[in-house]
N, C-alpha and C. Protein backbone atom coordinates (compact mmCIF):
# COMPACT_ATOMS: atom_id res chain seq x y z
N UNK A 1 24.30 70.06 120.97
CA UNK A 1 25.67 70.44 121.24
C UNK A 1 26.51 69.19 121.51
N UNK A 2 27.35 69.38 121.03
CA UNK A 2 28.64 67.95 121.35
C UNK A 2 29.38 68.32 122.16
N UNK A 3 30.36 67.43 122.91
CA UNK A 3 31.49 67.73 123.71
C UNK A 3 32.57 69.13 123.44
N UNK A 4 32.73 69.31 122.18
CA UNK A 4 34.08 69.90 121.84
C UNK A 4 33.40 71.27 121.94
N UNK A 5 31.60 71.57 121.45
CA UNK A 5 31.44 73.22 121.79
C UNK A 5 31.90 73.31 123.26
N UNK A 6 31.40 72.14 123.91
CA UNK A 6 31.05 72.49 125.38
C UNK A 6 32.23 72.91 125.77
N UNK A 7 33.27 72.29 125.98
CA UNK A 7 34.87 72.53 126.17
C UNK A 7 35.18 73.79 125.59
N UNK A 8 34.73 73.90 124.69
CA UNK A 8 35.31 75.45 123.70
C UNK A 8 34.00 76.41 124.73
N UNK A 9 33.03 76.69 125.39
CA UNK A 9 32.80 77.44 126.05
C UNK A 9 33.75 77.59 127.07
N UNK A 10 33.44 76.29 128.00
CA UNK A 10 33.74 76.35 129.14
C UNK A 10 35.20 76.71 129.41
N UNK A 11 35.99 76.75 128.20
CA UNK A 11 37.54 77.09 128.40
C UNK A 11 37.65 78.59 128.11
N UNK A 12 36.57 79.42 127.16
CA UNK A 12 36.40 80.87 126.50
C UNK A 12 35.70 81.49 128.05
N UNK A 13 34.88 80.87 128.95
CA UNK A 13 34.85 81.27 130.22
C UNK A 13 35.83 81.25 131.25
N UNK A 14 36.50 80.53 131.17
CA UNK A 14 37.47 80.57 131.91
C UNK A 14 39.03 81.50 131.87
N UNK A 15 39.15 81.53 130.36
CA UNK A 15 39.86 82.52 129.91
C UNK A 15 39.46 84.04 130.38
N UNK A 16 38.02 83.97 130.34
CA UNK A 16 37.50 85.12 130.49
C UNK A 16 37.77 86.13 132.41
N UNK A 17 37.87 84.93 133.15
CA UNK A 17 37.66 85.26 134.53
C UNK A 17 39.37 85.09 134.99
N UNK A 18 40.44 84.39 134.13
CA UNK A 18 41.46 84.69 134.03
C UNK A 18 41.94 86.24 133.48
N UNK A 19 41.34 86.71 133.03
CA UNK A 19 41.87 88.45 132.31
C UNK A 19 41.07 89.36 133.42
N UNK A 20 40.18 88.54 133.94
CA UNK A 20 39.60 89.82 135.39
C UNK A 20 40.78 89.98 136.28
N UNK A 21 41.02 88.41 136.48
CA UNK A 21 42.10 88.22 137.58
C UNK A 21 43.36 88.66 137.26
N UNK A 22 43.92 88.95 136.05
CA UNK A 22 45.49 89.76 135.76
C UNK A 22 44.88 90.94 135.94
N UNK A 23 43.88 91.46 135.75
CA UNK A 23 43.38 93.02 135.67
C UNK A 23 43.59 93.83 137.26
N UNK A 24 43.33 92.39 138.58
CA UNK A 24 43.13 93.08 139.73
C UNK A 24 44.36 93.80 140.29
N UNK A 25 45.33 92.78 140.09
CA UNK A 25 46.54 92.96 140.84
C UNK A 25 47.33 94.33 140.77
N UNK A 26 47.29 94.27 138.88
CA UNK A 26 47.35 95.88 138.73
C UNK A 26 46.81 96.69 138.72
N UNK A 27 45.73 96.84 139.27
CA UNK A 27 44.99 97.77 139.70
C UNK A 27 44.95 98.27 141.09
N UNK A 28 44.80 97.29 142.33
CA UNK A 28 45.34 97.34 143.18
C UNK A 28 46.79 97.96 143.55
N UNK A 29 47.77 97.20 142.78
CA UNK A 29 48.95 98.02 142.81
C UNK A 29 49.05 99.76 142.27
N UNK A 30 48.18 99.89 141.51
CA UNK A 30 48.05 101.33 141.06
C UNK A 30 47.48 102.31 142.11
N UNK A 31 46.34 101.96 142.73
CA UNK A 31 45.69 102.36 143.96
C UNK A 31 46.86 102.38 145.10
N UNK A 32 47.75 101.50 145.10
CA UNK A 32 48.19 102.22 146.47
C UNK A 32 49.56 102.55 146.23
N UNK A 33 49.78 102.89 144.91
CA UNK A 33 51.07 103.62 144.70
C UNK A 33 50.58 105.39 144.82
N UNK A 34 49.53 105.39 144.02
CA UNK A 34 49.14 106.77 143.71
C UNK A 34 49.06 107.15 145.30
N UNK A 35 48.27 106.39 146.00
CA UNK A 35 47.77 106.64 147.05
C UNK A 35 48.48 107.28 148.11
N UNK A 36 49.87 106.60 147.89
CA UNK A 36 51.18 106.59 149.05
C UNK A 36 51.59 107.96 148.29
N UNK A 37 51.62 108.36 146.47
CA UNK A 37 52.14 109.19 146.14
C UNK A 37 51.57 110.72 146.64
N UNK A 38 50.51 110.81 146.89
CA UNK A 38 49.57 111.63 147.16
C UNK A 38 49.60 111.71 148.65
N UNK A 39 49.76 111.03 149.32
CA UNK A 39 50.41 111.52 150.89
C UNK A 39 51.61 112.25 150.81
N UNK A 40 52.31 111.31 150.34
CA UNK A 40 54.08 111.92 150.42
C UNK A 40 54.24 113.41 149.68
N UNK A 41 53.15 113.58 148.97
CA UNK A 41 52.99 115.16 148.45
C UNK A 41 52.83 116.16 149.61
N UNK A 42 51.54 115.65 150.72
CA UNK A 42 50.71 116.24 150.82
C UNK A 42 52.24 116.06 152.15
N UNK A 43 52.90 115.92 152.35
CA UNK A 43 53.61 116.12 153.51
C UNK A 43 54.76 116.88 153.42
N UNK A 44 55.62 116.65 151.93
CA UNK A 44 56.38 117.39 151.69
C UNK A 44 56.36 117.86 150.42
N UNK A 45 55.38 118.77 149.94
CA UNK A 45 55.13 119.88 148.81
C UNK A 45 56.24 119.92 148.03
N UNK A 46 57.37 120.23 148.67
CA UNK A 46 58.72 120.80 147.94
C UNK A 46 58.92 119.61 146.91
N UNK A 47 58.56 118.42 147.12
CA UNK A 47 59.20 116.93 146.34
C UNK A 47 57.68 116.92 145.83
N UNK A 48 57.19 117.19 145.09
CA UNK A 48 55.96 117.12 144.44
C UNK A 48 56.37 116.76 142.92
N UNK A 49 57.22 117.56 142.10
CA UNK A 49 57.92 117.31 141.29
C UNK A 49 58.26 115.80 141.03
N UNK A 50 59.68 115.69 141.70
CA UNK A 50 59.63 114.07 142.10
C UNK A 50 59.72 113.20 141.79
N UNK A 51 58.50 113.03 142.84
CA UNK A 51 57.28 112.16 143.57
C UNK A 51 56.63 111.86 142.14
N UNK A 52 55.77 112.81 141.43
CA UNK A 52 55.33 112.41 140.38
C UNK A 52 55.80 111.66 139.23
N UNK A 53 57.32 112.01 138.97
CA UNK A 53 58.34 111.61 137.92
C UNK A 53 57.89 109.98 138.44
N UNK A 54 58.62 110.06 139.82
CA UNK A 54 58.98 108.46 139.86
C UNK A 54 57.66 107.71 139.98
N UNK A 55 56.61 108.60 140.30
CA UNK A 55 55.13 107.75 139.99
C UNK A 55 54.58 107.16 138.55
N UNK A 56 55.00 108.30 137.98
CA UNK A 56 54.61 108.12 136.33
C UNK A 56 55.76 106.42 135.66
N UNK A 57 56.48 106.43 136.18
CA UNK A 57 57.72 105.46 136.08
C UNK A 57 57.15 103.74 136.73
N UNK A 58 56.98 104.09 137.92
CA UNK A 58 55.88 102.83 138.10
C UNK A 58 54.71 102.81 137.79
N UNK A 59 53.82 103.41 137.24
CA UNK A 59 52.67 103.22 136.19
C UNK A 59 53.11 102.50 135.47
N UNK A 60 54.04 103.26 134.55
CA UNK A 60 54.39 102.46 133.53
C UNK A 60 55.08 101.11 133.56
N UNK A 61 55.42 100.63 135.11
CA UNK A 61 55.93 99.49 134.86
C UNK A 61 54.87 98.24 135.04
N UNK A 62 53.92 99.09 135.89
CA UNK A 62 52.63 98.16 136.39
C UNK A 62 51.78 98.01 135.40
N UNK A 63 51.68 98.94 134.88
CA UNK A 63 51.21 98.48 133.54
C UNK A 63 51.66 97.74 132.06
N UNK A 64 52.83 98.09 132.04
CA UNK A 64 53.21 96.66 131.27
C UNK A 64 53.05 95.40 131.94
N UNK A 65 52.94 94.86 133.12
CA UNK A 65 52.83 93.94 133.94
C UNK A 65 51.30 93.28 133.42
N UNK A 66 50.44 94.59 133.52
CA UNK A 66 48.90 94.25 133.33
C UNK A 66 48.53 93.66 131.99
N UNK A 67 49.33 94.49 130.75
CA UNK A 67 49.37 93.78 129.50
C UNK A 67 50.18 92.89 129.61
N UNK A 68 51.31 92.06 129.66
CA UNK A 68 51.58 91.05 129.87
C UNK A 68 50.77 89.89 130.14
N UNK A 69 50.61 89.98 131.41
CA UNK A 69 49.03 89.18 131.74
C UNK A 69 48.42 89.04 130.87
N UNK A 70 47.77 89.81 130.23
CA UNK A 70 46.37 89.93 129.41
C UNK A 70 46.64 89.49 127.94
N UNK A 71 47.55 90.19 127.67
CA UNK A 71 48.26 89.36 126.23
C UNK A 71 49.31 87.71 125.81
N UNK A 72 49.42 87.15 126.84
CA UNK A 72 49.91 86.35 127.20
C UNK A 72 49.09 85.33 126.64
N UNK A 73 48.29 84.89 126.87
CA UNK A 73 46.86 83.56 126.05
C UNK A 73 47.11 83.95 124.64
N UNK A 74 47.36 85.01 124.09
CA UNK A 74 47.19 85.46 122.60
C UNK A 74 48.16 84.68 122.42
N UNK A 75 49.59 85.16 122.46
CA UNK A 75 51.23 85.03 122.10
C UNK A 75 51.17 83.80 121.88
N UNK A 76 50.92 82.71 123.12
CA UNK A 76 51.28 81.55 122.98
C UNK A 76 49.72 81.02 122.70
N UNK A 77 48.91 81.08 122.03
CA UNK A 77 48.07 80.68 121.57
C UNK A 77 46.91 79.92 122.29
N UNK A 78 46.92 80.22 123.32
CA UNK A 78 46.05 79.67 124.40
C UNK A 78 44.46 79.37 124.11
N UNK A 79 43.94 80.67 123.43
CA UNK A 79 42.78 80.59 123.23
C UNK A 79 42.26 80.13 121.93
């Protein structure tokens, strides 16, 4: 093996533990949105409706967040 595989691993590993790490944040953030959403149900039923609308709304924003992250090395050619 020469220098340049080695670098071409050691950077395809590192890329690799970079896409865990965009993966956590939104995930975390998903866990304690639902989480908070699912109390605030369980306290006032009547806003259940909602509650869900505007949950489904930050999903979707946390999750473009998560692809961002993750697609980001592609776009600008990182890898």
């Amino acid at each position: 093996m020469d220098a340049t595989t080695v670098l071409a691993q050691v950077t395809g590993n590192i890329a690799t533990v970079g896409y865990g790490l965009a993966a956590i944040g939104p995930a975390i953030g998903l866990g304690i949105m639902i989480g908070k959403t699912i109390e605030s149900t369980a306290r006032q039923p009547e806003l259940a409706g909602r509650l869900q609308t505007t949950m489904f709304i930050g999903v979707a924003f946390i999750e473009i967040l998560a692809l961002i992250g993750i697609a980001t090395p592609f776009i600008f050619n990182a890898l």
